[in-house]
Protein backbone atom coordinates (compact mmCIF):
# COMPACT_ATOMS: atom_id res chain seq x y z
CA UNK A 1 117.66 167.43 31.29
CA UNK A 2 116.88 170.47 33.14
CA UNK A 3 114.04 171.51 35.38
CA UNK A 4 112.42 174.16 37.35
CA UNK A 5 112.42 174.69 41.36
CA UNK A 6 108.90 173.09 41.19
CA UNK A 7 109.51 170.67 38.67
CA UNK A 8 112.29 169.13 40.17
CA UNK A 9 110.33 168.99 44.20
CA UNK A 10 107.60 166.88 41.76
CA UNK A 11 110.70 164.93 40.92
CA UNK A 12 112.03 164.12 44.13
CA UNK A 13 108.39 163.11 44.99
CA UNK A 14 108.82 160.76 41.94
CA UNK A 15 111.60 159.31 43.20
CA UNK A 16 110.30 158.50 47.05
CA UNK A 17 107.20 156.97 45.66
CA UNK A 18 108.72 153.55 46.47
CA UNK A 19 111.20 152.15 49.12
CA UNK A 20 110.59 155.38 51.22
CA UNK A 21 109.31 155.33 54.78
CA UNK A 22 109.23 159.17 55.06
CA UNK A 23 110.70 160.83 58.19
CA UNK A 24 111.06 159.53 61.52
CA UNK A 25 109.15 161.91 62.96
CA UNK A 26 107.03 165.02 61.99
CA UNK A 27 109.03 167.82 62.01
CA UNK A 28 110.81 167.70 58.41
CA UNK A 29 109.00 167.59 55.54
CA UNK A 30 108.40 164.34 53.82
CA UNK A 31 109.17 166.00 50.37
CA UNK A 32 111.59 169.27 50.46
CA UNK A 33 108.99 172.50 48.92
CA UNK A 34 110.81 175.12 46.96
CA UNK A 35 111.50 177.16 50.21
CA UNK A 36 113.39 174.07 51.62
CA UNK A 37 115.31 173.41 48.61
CA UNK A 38 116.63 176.96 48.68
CA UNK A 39 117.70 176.67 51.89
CA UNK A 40 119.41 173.14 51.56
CA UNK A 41 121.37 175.46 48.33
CA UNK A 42 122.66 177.94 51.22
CA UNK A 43 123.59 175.37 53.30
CA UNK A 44 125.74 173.60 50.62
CA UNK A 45 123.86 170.85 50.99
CA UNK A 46 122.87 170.94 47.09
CA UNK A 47 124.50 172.78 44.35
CA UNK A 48 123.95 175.76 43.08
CA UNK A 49 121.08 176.11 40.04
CA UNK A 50 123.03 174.31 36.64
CA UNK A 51 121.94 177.24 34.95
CA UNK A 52 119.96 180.24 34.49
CA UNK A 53 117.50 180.95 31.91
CA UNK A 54 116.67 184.85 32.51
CA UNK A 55 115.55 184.69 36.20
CA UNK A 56 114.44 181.21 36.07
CA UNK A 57 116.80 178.87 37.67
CA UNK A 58 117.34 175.39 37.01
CA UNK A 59 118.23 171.93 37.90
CA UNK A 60 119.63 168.48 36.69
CA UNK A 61 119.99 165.43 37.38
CA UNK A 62 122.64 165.64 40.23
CA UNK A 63 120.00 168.36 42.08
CA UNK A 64 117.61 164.97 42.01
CA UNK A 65 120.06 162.91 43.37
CA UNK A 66 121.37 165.26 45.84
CA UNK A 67 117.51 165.63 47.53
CA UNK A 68 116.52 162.14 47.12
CA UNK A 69 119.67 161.24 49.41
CA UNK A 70 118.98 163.73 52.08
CA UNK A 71 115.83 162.31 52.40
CA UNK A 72 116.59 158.66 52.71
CA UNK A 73 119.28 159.54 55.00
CA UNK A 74 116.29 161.79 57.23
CA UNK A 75 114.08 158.71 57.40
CA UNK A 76 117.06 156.98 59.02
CA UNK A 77 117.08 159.77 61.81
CA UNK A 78 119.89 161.64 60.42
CA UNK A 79 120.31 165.22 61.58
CA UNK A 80 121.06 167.96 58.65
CA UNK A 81 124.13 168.14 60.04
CA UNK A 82 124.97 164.15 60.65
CA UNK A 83 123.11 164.19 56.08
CA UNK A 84 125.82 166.98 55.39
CA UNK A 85 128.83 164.93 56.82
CA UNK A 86 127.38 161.83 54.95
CA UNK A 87 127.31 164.04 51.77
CA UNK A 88 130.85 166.11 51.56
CA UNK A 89 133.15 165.06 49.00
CA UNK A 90 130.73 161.97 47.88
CA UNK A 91 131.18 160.60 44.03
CA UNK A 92 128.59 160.93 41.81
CA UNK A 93 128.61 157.11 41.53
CA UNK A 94 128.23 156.73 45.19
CA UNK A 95 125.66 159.53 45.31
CA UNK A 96 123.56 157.51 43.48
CA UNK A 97 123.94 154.55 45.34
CA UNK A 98 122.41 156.46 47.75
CA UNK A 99 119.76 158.10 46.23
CA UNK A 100 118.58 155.07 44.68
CA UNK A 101 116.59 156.35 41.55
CA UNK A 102 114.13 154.96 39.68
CA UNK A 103 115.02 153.90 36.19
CA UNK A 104 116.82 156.50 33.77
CA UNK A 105 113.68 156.51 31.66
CA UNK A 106 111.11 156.82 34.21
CA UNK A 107 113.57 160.32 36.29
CA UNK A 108 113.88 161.92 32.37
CA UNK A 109 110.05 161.49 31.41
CA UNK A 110 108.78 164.97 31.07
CA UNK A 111 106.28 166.01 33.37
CA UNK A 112 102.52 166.60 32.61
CA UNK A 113 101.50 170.10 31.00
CA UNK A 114 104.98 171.83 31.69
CA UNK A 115 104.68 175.68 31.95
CA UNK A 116 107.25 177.36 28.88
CA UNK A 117 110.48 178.41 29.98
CA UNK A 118 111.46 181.85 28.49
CA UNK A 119 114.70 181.55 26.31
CA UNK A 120 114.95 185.55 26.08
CA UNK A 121 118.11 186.61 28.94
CA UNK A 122 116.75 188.91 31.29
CA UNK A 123 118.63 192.60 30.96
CA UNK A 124 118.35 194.05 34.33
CA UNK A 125 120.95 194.04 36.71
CA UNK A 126 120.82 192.01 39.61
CA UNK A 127 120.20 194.04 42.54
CA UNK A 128 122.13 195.17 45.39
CA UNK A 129 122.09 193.22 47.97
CA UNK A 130 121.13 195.33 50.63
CA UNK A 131 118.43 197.02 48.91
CA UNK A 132 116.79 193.14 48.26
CA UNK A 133 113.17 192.66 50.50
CA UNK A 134 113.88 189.75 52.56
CA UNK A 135 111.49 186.60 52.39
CA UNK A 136 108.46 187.04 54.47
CA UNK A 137 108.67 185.12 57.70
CA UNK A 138 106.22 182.06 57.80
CA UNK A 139 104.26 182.21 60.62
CA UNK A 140 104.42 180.49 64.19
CA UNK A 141 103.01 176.98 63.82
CA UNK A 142 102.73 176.80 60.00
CA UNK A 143 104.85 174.16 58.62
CA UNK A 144 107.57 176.28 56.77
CA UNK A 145 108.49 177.62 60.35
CA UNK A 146 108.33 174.22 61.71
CA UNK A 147 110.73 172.95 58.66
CA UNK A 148 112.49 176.29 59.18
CA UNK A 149 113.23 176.25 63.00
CA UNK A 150 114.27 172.51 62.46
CA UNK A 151 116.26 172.29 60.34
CA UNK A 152 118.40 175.81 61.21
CA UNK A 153 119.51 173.50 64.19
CA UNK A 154 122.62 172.62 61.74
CA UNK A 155 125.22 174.38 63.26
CA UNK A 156 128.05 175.60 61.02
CA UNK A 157 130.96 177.24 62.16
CA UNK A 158 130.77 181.35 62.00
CA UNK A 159 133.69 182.98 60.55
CA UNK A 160 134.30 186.61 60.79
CA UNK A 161 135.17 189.06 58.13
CA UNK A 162 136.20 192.14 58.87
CA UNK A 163 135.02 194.68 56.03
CA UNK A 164 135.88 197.89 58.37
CA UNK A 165 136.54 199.34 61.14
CA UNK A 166 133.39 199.15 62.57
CA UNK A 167 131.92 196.71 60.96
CA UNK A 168 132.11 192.41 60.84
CA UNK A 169 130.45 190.16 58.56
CA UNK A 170 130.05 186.83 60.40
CA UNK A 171 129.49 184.30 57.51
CA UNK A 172 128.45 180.56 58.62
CA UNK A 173 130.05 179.06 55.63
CA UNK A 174 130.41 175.75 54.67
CA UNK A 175 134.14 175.82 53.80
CA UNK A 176 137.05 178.07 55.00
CA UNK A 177 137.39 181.36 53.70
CA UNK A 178 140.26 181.88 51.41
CA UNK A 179 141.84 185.31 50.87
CA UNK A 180 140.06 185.81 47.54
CA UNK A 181 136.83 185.13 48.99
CA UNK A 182 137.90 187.99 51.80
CA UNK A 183 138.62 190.48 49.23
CA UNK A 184 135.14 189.81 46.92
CA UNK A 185 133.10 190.25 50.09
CA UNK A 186 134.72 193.37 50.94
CA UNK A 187 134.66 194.54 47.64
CA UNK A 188 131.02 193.85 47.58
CA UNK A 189 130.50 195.71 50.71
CA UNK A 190 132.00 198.90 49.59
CA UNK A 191 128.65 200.52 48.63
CA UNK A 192 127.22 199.21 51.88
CA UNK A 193 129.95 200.90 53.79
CA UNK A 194 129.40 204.16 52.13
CA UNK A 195 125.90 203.76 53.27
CA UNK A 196 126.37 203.47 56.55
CA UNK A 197 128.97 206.01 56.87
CA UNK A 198 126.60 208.37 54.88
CA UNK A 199 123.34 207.56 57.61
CA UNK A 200 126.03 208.21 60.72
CA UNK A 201 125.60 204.90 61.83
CA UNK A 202 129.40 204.17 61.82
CA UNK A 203 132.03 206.47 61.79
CA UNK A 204 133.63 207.77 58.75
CA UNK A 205 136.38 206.43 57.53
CA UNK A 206 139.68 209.18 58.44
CA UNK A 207 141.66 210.15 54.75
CA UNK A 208 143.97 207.41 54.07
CA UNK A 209 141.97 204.61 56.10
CA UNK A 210 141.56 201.75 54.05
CA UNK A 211 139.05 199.15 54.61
């Protein structure tokens, strides 16, 4: 079973409808939006979309289980970080012990009027990241900052990569970084680095230099 971003928030809601007290205070969201659930994805918190139909991502059963927990484990005052400690290297059998489901047939039903998921893979290549808009800001007050500003509280350690000689990528990951993750982040940066150099806003690199 797979579903979409929205599909699957409707599912968590699903899931909470009974023998959930909701949050112990105001400031998280009783049900994680689409925004939220993107943001638990960079945090590790979830897993990555199960798969990709063109640009649609989606989600399965382990997504569900995944949300459902960090939710019971907010309402018992759990900070995101205090939820992520409770969640690393958890079974799937003990991950659903903890999300507590409702019954197989009730979390698979399909949900009312869904929209059509396009089969066709999308062509264009993904584009680079520094060239990518970044998401609009919610504004002060508004609940997505509130959610936002909250729940960035989790702290994870920043580790610094050093992609040249003027230039650091701090990176708060949620494991270690390995030697082949150095080498695909500066081999990502490249083109950034070129940029940069190109726009005088660090200094060229001298014949020979290597990154």
């Amino acid at each position: 079973m797979r579903w979409r971003i929205d599909e699957l928030g409707a599912r968590v809601a699903h899931a909470l409808a009974a023998g959930y007290e909701g949050p112990p205070n105001g400031r998280v969201r009783d049900v994680p939006d689409e925004r939220t659930i993107r943001y638990y994805t960079t945090l590790g918190l979830i897993d990555r979309p199960a798969e990709m139909r063109g640009r649609t991502a989606l989600y399965g059963r382990k997504h569900l289980m995944q949300l459902v927990a960090i939710k019971r484990l907010q309402a018992k005052g759990l900070s995101l970080a205090e939820v992520q400690r409770q969640l690393i290297g958890l079974t799937e059998s003990a991950l659903s012990r903890l999300a507590r489901l409702p019954a197989e047939e009730e979390v698979s039903a399909e949900p009312a009027s869904p929209r059509p998921l396009h089969s066709r893979p999308s062509t264009r290549r993904p584009e680079a990241f520094w060239k990518a808009s970044p998401a609009p800001v919610p504004p002060a007050g508004s609940n997505e900052a509130t959610v936002n500003n909250t729940e960035a509280s989790l702290t994870l350690p920043l580790q610094g990569v050093r992609l040249g000689a003027d230039v650091t990528l701090l990176v708060a990951a949620t494991r270690l970084l390995d030697n082949e993750d150095l080498e695909a982040l500066r081999k990502a940066a490249r083109p950034l680095i070129e940029r940069l150099e190109t726009r005088r806003l660090i200094r060229p690199r001298e014949e020979g230099e290597t990154q």
